[in-house]
C-alpha atoms as a PDB file:
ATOM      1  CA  UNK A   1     -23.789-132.070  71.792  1.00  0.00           C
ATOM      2  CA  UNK A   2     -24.410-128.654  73.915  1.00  0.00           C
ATOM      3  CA  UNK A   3     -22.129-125.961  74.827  1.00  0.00           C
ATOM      4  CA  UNK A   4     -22.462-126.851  78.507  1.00  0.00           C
ATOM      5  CA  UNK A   5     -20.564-130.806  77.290  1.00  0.00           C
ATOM      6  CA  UNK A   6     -17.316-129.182  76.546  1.00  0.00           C
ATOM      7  CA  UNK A   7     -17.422-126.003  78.480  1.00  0.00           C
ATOM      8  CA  UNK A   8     -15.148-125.306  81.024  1.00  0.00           C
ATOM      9  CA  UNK A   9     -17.709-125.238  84.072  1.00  0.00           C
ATOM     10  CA  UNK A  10     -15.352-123.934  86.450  1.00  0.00           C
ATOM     11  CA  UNK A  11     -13.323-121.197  84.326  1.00  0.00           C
ATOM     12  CA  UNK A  12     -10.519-118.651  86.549  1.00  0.00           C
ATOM     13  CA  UNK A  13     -12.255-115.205  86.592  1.00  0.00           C
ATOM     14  CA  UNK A  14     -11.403-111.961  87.802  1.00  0.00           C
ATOM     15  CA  UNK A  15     -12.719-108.410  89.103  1.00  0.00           C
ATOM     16  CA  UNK A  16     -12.983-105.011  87.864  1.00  0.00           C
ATOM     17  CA  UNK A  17     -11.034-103.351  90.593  1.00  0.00           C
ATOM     18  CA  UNK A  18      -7.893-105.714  90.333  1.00  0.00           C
ATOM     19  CA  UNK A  19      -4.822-104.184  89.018  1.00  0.00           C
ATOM     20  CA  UNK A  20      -3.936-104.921  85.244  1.00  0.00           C
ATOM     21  CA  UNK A  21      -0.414-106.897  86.413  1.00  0.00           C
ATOM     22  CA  UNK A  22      -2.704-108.841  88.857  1.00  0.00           C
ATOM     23  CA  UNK A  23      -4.544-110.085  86.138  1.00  0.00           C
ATOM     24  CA  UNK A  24      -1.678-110.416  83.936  1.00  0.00           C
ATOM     25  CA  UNK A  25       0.254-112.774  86.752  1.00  0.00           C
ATOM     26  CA  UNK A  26      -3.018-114.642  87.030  1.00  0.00           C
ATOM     27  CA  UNK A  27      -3.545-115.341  83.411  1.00  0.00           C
ATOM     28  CA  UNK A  28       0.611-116.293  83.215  1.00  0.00           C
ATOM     29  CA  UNK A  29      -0.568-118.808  86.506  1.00  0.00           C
ATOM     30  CA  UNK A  30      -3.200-119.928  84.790  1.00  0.00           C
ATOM     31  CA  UNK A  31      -1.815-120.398  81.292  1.00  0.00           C
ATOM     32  CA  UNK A  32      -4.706-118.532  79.935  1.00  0.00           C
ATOM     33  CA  UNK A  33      -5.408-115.998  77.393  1.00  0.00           C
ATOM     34  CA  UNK A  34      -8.822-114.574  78.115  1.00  0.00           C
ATOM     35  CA  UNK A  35      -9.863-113.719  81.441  1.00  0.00           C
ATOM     36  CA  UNK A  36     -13.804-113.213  82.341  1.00  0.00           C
ATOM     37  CA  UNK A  37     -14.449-110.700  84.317  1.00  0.00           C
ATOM     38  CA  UNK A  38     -17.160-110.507  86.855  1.00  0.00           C
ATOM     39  CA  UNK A  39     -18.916-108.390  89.608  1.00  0.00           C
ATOM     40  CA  UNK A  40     -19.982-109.476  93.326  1.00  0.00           C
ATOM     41  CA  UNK A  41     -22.567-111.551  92.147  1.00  0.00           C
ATOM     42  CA  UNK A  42     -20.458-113.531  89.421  1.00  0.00           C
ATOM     43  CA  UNK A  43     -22.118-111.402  86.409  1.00  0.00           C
ATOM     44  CA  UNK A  44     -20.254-110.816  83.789  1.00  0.00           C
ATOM     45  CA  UNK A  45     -19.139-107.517  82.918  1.00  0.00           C
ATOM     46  CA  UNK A  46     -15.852-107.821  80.769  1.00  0.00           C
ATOM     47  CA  UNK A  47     -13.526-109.763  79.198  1.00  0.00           C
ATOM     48  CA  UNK A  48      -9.628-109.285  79.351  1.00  0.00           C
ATOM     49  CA  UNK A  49      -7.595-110.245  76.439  1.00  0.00           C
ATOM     50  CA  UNK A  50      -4.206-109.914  75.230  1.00  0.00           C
ATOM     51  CA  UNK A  51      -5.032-107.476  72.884  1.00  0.00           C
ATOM     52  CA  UNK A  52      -6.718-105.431  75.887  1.00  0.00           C
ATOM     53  CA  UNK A  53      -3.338-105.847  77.680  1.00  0.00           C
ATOM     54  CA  UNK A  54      -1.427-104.422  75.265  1.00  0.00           C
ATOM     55  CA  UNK A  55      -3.755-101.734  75.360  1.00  0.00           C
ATOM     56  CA  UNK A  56      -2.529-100.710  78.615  1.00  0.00           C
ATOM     57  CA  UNK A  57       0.745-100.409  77.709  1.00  0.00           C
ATOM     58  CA  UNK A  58       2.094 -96.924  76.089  1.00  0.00           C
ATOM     59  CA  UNK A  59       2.391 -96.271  72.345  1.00  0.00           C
ATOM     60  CA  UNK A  60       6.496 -96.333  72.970  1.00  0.00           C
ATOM     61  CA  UNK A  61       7.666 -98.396  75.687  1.00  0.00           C
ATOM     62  CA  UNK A  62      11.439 -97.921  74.290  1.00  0.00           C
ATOM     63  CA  UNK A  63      11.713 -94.635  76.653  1.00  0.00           C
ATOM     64  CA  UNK A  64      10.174 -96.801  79.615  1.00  0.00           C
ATOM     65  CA  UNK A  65      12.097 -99.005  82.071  1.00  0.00           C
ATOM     66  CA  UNK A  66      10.550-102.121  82.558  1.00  0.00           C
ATOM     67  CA  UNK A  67      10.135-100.983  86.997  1.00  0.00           C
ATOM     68  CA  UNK A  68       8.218 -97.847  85.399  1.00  0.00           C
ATOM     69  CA  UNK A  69       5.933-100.225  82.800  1.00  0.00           C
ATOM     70  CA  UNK A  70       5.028-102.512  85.725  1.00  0.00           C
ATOM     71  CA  UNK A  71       4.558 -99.187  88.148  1.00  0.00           C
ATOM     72  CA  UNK A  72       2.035 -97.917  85.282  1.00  0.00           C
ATOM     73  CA  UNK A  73       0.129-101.024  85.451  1.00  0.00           C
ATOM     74  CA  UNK A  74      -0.335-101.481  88.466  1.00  0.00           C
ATOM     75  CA  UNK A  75      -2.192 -98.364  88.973  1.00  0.00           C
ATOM     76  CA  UNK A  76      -4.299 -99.061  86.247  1.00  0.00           C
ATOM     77  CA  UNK A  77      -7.755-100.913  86.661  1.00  0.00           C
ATOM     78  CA  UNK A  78      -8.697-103.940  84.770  1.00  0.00           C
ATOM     79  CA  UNK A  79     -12.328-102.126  84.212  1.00  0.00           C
ATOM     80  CA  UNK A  80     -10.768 -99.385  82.202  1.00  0.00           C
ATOM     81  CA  UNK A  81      -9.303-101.905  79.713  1.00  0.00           C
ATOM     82  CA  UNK A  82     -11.586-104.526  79.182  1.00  0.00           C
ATOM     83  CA  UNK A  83     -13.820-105.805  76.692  1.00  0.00           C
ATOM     84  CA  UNK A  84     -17.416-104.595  77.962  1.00  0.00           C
ATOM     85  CA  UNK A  85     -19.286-105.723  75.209  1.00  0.00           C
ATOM     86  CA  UNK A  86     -18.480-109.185  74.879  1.00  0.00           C
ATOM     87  CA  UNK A  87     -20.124-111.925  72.914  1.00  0.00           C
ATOM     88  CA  UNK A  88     -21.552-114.718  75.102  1.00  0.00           C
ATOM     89  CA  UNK A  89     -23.080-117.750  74.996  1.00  0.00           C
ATOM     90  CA  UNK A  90     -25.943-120.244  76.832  1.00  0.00           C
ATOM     91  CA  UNK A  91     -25.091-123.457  78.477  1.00  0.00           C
ATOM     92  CA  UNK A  92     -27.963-125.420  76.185  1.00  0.00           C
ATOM     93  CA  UNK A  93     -26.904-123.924  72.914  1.00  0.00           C
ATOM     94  CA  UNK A  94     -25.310-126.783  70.118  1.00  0.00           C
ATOM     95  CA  UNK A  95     -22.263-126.866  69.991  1.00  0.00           C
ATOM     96  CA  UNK A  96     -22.055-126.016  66.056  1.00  0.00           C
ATOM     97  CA  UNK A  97     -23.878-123.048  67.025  1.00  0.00           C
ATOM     98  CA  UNK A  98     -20.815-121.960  69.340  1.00  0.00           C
ATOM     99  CA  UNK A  99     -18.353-122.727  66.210  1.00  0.00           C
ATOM    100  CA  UNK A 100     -20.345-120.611  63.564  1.00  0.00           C
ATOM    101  CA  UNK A 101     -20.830-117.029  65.914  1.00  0.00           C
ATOM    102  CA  UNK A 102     -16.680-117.389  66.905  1.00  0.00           C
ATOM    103  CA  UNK A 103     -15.924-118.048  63.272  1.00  0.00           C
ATOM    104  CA  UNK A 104     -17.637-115.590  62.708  1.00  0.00           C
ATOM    105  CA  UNK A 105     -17.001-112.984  64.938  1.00  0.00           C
ATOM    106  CA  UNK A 106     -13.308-114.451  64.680  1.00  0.00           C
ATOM    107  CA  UNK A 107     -12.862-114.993  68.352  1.00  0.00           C
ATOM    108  CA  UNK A 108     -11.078-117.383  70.359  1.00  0.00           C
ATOM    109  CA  UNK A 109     -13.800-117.939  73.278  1.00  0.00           C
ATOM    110  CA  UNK A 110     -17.301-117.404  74.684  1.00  0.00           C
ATOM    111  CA  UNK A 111     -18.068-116.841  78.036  1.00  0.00           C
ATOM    112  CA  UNK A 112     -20.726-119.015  79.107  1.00  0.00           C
ATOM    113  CA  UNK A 113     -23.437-117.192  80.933  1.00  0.00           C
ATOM    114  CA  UNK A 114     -26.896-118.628  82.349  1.00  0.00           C
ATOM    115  CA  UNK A 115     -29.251-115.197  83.293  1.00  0.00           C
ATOM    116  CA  UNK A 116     -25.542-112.756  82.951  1.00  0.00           C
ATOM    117  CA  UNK A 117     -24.402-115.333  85.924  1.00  0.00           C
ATOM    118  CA  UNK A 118     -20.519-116.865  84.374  1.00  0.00           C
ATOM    119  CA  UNK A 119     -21.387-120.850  84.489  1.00  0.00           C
ATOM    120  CA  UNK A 120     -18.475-121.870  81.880  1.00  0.00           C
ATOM    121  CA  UNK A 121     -16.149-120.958  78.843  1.00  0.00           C
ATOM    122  CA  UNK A 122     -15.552-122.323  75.873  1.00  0.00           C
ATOM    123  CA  UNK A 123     -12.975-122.163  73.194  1.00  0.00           C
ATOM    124  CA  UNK A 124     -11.399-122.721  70.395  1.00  0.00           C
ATOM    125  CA  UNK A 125      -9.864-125.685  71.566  1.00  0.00           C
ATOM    126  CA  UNK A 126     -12.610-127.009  73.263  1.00  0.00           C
ATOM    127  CA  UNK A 127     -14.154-127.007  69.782  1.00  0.00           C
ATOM    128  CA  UNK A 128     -11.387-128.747  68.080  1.00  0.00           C
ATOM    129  CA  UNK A 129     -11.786-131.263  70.546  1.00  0.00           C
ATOM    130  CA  UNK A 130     -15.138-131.629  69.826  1.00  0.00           C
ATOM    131  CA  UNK A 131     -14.873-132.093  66.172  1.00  0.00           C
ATOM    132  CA  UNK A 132     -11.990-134.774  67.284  1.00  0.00           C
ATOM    133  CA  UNK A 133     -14.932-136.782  69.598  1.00  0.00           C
ATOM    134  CA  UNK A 134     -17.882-136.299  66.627  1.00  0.00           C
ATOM    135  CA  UNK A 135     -15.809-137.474  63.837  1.00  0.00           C
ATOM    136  CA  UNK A 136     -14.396-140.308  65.700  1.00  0.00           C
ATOM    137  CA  UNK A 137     -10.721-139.440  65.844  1.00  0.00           C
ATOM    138  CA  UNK A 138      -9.839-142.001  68.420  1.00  0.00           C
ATOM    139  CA  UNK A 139     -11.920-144.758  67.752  1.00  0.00           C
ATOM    140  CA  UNK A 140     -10.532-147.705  65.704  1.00  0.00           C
ATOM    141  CA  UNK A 141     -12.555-148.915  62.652  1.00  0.00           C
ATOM    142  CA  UNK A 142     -12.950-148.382  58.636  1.00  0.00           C
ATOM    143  CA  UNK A 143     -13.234-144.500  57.550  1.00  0.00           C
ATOM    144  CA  UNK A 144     -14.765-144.375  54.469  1.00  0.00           C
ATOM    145  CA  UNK A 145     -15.792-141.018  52.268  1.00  0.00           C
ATOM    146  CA  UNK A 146     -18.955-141.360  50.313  1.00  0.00           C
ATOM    147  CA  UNK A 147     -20.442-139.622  47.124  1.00  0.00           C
ATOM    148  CA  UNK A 148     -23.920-139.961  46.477  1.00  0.00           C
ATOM    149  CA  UNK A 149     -26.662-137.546  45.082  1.00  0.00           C
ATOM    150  CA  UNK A 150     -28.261-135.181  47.744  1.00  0.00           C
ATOM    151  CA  UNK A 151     -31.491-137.015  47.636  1.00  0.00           C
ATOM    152  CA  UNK A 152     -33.799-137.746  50.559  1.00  0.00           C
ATOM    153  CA  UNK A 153     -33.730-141.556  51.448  1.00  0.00           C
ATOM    154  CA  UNK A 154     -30.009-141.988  50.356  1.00  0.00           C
ATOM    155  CA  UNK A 155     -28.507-141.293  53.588  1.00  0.00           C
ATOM    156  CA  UNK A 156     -30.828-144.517  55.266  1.00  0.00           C
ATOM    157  CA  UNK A 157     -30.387-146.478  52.445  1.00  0.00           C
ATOM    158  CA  UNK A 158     -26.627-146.152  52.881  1.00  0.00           C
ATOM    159  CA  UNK A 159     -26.687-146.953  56.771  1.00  0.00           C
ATOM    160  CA  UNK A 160     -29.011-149.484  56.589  1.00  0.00           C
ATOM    161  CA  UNK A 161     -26.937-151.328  53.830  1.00  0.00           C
ATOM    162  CA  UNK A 162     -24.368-151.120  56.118  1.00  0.00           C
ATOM    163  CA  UNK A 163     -25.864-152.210  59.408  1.00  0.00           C
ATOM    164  CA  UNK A 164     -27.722-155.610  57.496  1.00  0.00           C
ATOM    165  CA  UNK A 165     -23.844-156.288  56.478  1.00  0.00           C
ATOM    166  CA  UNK A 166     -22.952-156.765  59.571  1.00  0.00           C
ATOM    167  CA  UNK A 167     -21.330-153.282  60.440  1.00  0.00           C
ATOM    168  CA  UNK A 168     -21.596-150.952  63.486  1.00  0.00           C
ATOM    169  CA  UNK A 169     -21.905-147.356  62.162  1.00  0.00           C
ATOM    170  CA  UNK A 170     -20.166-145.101  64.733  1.00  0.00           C
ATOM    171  CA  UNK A 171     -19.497-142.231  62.970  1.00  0.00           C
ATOM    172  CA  UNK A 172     -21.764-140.470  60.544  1.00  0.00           C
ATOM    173  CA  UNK A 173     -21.154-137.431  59.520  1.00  0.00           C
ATOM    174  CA  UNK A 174     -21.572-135.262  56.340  1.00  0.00           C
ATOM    175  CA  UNK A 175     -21.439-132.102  53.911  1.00  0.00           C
ATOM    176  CA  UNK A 176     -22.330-130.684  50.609  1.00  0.00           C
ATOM    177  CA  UNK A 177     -19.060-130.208  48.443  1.00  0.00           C
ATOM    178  CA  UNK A 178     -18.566-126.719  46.943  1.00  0.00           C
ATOM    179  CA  UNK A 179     -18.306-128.227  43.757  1.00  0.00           C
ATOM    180  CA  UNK A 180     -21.074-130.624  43.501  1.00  0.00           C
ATOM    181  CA  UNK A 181     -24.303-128.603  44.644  1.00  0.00           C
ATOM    182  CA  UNK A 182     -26.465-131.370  43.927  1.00  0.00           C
ATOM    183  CA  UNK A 183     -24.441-134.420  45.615  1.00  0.00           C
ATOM    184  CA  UNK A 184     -23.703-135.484  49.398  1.00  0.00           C
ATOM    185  CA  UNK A 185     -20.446-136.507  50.984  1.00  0.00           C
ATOM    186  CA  UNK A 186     -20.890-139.098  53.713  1.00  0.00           C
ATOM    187  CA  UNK A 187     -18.012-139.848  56.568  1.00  0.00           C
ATOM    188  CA  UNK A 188     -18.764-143.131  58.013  1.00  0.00           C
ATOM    189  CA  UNK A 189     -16.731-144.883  60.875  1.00  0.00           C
ATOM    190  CA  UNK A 190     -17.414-148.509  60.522  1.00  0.00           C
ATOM    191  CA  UNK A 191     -16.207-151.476  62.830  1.00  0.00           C
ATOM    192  CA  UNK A 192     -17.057-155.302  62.967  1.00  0.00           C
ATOM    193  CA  UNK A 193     -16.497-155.447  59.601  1.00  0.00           C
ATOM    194  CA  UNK A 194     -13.632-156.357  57.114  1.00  0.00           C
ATOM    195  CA  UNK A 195     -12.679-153.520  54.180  1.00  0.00           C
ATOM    196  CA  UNK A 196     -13.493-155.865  51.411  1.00  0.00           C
ATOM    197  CA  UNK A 197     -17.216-156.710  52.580  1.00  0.00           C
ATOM    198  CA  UNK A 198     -17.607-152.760  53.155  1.00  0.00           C
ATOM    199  CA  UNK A 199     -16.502-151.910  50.355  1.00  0.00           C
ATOM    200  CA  UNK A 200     -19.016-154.817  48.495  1.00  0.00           C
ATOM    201  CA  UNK A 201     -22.089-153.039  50.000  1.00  0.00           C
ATOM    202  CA  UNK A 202     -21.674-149.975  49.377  1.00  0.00           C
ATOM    203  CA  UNK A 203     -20.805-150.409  45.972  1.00  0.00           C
ATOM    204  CA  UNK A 204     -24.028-152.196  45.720  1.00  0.00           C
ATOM    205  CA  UNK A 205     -25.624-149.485  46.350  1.00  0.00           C
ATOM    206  CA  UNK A 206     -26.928-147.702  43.032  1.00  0.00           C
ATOM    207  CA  UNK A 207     -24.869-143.844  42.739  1.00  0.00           C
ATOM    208  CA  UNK A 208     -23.051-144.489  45.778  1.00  0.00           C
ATOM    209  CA  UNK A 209     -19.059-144.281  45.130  1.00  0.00           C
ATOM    210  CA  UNK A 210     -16.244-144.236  47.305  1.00  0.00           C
ATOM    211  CA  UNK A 211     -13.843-141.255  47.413  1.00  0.00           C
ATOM    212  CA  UNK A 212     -11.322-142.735  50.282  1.00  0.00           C
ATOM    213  CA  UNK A 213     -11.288-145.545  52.482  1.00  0.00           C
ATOM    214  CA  UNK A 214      -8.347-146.012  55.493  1.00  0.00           C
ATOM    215  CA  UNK A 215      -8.424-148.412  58.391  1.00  0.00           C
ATOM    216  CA  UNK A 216      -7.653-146.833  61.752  1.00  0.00           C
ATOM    217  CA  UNK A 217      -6.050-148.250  64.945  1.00  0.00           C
ATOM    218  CA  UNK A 218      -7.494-147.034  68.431  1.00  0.00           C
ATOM    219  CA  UNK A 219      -5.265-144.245  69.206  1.00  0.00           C
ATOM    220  CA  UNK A 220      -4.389-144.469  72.667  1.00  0.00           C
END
């Protein structure tokens, strides 16, 4: 999976020159909470945030009527507060790539640039979607947890066992716990198969052990 799968390919944008409660009104339209920004030719040159927003706001409001806030605003240029040195990202980078630079530089989004040209965003959520997709959130089937040493071969032995039962491995995913340096934990999503004959072969597998096992229902 690639940045440019779960990317919004047709993310709201704005320009330097706009007013700062132009852009504010268009991110409250929008529902959004970064706004790219981008010259004549759709390169990017910014990034408005909240933070950047409340940037543009003075260190006391409390002697400030709201008509003089929003008259202070509006003379002031999105260019002049936004992000100019903003973190991007390439429409065929992984996706896990995309997770590890926003955790991180603990951001919420990446612009999505091809050549500087804005071709997407992504963020957080987009993420936690995809993590929903790869570990098989709405598909219905067995979820089992494996525990087996961190040995080449185990993995295939362990999917293979699985698949000459009878079962249809749609979900594989796994991890080294922080605990156990030297073992694997395996996530399998397993359908056309009943629990008990699961559970059979992998327990006749040799240092294989089950930590968890749950049936799901296809979540609609």
């Amino acid at each position: 999976m690639f940045v440019k799968d779960r990317m919004n390919p047709d993310p709201v944008w704005g320009k330097p020159d706009m007013a700062v409660t132009d852009a504010q009104e268009l991110m409250k339209q929008k529902d959004i909470r970064y706004l790219p920004i981008c010259d004549e030719s759709n390169k990017l040159v910014g990034l408005i945030t909240q933070s950047s927003l409340l940037s543009a706001l003075p260190s006391d409001i409390s002697h400030f009527s709201r008509f003089e806030i929003t008259y202070t605003l509006s003379r002031i240029k999105v260019k002049s507060i936004m992000v100019k040195n903003v973190f991007t990202i390439g429409p065929d980078i992984p996706i896990e790539d995309a997770a590890f630079l926003m955790a991180e530089k603990r951001i919420g989004t990446l612009p999505v640039v091809d050549d500087g040209f804005l071709v997407g965003i992504i963020s957080g959520k987009d993420l936690f979607n995809a993590m929903t997709t790869l570990l098989g959130a709405s598909k219905p089937g067995i979820r089992v947890t494996i525990q087996q040493p961190d040995q080449s071969g185990l993995i295939a032995r362990l999917t293979t066992a699985i698949a000459e039962g009878g079962g249809n491995l749609s979900v594989c995913v796994g991890y080294k716990p922080t605990d156990h340096s030297d073992q694997w934990i395996s996530v399998c999503k397993v359908d056309n198969m009943d629990q008990d004959s699961l559970v059979e072969v992998i327990c006749g597998l040799k240092d294989a052990t089950i930590l968890d096992i749950r049936q799901f229902q296809e979540q609609k």
